[in-house]
C-alpha atoms as a PDB file:
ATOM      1  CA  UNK A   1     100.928 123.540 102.329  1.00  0.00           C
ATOM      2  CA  UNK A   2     101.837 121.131 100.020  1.00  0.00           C
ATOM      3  CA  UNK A   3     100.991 120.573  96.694  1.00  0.00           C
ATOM      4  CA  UNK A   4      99.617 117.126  95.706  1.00  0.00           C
ATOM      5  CA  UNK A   5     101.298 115.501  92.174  1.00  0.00           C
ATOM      6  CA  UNK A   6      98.899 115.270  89.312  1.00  0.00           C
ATOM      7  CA  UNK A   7      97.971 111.634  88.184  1.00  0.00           C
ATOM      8  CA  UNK A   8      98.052 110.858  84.662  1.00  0.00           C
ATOM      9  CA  UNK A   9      95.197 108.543  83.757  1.00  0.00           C
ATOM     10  CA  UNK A  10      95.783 105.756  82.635  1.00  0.00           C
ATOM     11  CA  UNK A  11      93.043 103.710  80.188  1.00  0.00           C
ATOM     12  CA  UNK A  12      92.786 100.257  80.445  1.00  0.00           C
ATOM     13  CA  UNK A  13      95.053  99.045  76.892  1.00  0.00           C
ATOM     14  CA  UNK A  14      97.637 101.277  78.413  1.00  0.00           C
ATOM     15  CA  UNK A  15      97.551  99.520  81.450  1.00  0.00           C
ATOM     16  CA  UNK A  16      97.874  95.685  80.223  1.00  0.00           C
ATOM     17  CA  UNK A  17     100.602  97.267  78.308  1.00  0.00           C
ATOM     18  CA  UNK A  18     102.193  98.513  81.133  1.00  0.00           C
ATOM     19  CA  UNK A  19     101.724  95.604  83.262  1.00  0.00           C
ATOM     20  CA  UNK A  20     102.649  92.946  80.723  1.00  0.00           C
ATOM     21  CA  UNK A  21     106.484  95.676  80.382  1.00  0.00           C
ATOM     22  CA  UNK A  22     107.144  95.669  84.209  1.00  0.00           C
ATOM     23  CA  UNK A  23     106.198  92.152  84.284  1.00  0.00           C
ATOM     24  CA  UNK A  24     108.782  91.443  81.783  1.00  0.00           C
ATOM     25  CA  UNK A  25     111.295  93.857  83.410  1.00  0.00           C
ATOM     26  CA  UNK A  26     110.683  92.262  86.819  1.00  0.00           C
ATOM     27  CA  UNK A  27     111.554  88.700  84.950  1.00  0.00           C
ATOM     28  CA  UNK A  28     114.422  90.320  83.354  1.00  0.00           C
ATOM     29  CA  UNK A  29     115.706  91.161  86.645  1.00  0.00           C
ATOM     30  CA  UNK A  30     114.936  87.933  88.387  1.00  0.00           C
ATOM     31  CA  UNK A  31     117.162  85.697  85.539  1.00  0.00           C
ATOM     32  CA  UNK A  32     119.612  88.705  85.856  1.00  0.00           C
ATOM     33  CA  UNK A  33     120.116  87.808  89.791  1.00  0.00           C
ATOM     34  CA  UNK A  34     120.145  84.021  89.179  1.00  0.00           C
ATOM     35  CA  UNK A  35     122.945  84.694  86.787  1.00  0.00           C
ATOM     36  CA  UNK A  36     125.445  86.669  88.237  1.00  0.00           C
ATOM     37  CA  UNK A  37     124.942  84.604  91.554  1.00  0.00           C
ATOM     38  CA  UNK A  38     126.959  85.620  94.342  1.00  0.00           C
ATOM     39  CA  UNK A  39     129.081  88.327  91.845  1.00  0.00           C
ATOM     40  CA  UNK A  40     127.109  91.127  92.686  1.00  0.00           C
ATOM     41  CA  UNK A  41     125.954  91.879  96.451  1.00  0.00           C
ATOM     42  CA  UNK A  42     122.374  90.526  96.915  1.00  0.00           C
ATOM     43  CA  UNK A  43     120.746  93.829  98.349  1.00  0.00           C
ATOM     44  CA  UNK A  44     121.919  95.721  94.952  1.00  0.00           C
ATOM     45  CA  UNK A  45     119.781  93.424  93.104  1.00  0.00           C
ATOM     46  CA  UNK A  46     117.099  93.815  95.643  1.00  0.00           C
ATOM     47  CA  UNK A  47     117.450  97.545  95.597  1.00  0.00           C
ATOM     48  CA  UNK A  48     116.877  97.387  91.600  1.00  0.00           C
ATOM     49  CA  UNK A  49     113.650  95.323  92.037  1.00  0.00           C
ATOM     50  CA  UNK A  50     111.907  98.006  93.971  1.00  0.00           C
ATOM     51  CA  UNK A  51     111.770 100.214  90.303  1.00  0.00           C
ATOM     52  CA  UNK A  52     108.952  98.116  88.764  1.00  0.00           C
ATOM     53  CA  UNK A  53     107.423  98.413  91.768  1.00  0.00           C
ATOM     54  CA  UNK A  54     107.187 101.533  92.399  1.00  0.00           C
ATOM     55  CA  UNK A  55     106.580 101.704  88.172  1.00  0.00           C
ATOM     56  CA  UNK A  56     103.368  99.455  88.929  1.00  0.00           C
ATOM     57  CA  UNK A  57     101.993 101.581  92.073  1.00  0.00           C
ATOM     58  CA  UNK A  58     102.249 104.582  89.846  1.00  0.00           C
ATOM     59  CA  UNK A  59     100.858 102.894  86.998  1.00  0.00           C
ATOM     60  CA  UNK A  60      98.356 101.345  89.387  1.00  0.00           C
ATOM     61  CA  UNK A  61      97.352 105.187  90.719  1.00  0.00           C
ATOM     62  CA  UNK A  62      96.633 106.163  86.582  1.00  0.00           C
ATOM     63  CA  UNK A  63      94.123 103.143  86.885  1.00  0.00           C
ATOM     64  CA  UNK A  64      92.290 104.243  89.453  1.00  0.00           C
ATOM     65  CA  UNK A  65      92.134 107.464  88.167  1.00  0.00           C
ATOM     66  CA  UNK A  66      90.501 106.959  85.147  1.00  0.00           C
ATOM     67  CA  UNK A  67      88.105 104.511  86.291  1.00  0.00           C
ATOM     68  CA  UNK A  68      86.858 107.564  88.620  1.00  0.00           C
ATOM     69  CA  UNK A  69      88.288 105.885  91.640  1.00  0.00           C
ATOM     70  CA  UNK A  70      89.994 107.282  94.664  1.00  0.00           C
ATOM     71  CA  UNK A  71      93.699 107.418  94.965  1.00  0.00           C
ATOM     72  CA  UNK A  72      93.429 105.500  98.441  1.00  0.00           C
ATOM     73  CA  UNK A  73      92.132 102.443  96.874  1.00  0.00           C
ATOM     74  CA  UNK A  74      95.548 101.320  95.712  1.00  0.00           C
ATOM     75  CA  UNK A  75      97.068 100.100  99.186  1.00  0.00           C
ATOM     76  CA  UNK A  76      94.672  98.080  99.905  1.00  0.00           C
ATOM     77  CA  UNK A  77      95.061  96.684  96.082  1.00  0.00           C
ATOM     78  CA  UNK A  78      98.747  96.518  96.592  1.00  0.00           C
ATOM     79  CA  UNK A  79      98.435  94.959  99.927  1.00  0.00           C
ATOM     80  CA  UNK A  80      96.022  92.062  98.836  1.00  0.00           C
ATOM     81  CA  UNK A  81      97.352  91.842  95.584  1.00  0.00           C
ATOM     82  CA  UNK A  82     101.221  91.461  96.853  1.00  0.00           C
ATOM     83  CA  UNK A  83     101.019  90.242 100.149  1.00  0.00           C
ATOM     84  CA  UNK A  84      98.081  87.391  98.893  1.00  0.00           C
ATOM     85  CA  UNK A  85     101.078  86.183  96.278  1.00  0.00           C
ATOM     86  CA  UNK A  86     103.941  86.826  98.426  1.00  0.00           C
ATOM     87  CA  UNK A  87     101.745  84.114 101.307  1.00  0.00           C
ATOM     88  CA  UNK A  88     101.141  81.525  98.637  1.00  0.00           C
ATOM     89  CA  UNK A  89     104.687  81.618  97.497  1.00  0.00           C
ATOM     90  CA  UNK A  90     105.964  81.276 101.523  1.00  0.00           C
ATOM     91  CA  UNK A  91     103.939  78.268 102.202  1.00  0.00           C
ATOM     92  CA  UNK A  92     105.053  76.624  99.226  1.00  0.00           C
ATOM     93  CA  UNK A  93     101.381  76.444  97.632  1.00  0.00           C
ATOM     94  CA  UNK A  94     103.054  77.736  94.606  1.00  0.00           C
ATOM     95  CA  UNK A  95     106.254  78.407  93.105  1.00  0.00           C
ATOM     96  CA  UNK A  96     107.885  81.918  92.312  1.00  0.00           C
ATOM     97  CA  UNK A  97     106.836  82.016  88.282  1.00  0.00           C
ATOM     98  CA  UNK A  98     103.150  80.405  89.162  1.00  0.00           C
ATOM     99  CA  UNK A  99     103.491  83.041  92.061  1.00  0.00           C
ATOM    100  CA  UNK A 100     104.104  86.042  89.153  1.00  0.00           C
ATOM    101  CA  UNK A 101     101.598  84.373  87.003  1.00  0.00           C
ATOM    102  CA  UNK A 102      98.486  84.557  89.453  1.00  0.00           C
ATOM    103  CA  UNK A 103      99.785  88.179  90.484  1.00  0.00           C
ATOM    104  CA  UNK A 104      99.512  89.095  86.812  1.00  0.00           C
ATOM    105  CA  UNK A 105      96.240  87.107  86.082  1.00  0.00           C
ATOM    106  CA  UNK A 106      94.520  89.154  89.067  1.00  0.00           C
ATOM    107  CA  UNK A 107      95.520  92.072  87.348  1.00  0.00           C
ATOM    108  CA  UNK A 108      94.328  91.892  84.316  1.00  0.00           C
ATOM    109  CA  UNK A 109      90.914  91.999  86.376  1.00  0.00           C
ATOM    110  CA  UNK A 110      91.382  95.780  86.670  1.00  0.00           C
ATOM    111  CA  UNK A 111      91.052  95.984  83.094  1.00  0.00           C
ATOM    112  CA  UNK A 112      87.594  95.676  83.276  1.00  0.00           C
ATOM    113  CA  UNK A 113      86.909  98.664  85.773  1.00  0.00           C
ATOM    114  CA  UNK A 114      84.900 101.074  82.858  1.00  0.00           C
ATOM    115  CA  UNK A 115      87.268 104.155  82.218  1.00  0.00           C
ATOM    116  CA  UNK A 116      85.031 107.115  83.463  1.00  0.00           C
ATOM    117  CA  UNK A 117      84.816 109.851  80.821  1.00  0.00           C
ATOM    118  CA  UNK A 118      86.045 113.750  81.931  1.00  0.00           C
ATOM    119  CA  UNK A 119      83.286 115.141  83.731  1.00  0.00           C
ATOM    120  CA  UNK A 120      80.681 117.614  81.566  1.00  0.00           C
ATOM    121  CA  UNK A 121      80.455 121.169  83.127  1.00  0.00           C
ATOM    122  CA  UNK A 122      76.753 121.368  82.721  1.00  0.00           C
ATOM    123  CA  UNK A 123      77.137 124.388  85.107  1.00  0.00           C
ATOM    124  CA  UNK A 124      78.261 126.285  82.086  1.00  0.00           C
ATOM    125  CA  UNK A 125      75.365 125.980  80.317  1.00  0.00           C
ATOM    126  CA  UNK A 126      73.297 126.803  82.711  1.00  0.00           C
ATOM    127  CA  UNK A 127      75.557 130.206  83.553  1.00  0.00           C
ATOM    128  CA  UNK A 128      74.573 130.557  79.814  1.00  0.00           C
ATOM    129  CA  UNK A 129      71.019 130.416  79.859  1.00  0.00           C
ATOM    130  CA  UNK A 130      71.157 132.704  82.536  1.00  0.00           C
ATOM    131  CA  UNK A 131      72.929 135.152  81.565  1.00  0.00           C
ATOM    132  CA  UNK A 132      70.828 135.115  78.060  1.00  0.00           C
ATOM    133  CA  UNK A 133      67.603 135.313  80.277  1.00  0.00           C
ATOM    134  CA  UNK A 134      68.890 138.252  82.104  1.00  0.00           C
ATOM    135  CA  UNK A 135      69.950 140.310  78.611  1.00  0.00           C
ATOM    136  CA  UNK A 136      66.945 139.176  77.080  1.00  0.00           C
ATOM    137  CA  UNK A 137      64.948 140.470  80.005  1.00  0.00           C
ATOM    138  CA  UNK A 138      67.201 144.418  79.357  1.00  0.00           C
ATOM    139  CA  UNK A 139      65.667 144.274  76.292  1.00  0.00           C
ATOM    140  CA  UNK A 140      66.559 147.536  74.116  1.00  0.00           C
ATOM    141  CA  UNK A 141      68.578 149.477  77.199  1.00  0.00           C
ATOM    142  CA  UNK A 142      72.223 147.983  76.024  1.00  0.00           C
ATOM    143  CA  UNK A 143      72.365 149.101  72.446  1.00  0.00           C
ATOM    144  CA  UNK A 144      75.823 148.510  72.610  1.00  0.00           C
ATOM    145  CA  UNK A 145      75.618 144.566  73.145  1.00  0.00           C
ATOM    146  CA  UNK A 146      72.927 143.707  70.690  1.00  0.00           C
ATOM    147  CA  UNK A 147      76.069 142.429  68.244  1.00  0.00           C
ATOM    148  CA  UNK A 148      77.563 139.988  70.365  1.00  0.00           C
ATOM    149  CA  UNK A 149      76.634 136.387  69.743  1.00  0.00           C
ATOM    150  CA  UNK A 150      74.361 134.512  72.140  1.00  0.00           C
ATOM    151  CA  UNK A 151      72.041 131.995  72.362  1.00  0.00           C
ATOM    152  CA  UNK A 152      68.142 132.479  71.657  1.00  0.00           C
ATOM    153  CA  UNK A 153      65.982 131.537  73.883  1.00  0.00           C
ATOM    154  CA  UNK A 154      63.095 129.704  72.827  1.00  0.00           C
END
């Protein structure tokens, strides 16, 4: 049986921040390959674009996480999100930096998912209660316990 990876959340500051970085990074890379041209093998520089990507799914995964989302929901983000662009950009409906622009833009949608605060064990308190009801209920046979600290019940 394997054991599933723990995901970080990620709040929604965080996340433009982390965007707006592998957005730059991805640009980065883009200007790197126009550069260098035909001095370094094409499917290196491909190769090297993946690490954003896989950067964003992760970062996308934190996202989901703290909005109280399940972990499922990011392929079919990723798959509208990059395959939407990727179509716009093949049939020449926009260019590649509108392209990364509109993939960013439709991002910065997530930010708005509410963050979904830790979950309160209320169960606690009522294992509390209980257990003050049942002591309460002993009344004088546990001489020994009357000095630990619990709550009254009204």
């Amino acid at each position: 049986m394997t054991k599933s990876k723990s995901i970080k959340p990620v709040g929604t500051y965080m996340y433009l921040v982390q965007l707006l970085a592998l957005t730059a990074l991805y640009i980065g890379l883009v200007q790197l390959k126009i550069k260098l041209g035909g001095r370094i093998p094409p499917y290196i520089l491909h190769v090297v674009c993946v690490i954003p990507f896989v950067l964003w799914i992760q970062s996308i995964e934190g996202r989901l996480v703290d909005a109280g989302l399940p972990r499922w929901y990011r392929w079919p983000y990723v798959v509208i999100l990059v395959f939407g662009c990727s179509l716009l950009y093949g049939f020449k409906i926009v260019d590649g930096p509108q392209s990364l622009l509109l993939f960013v833009l439709l991002q910065i949608l997530t930010i708005f998912i509410r963050s979904k605060p830790a979950p309160i064990n209320e169960s606690s308190d009522e294992k509390i209660a209980d257990s003050s009801r049942r002591l309460a209920a002993l009344g004088g046979t546990m001489p020994e316990l009357e000095d630990i600290p619990r709550r009254r019940l009204e």
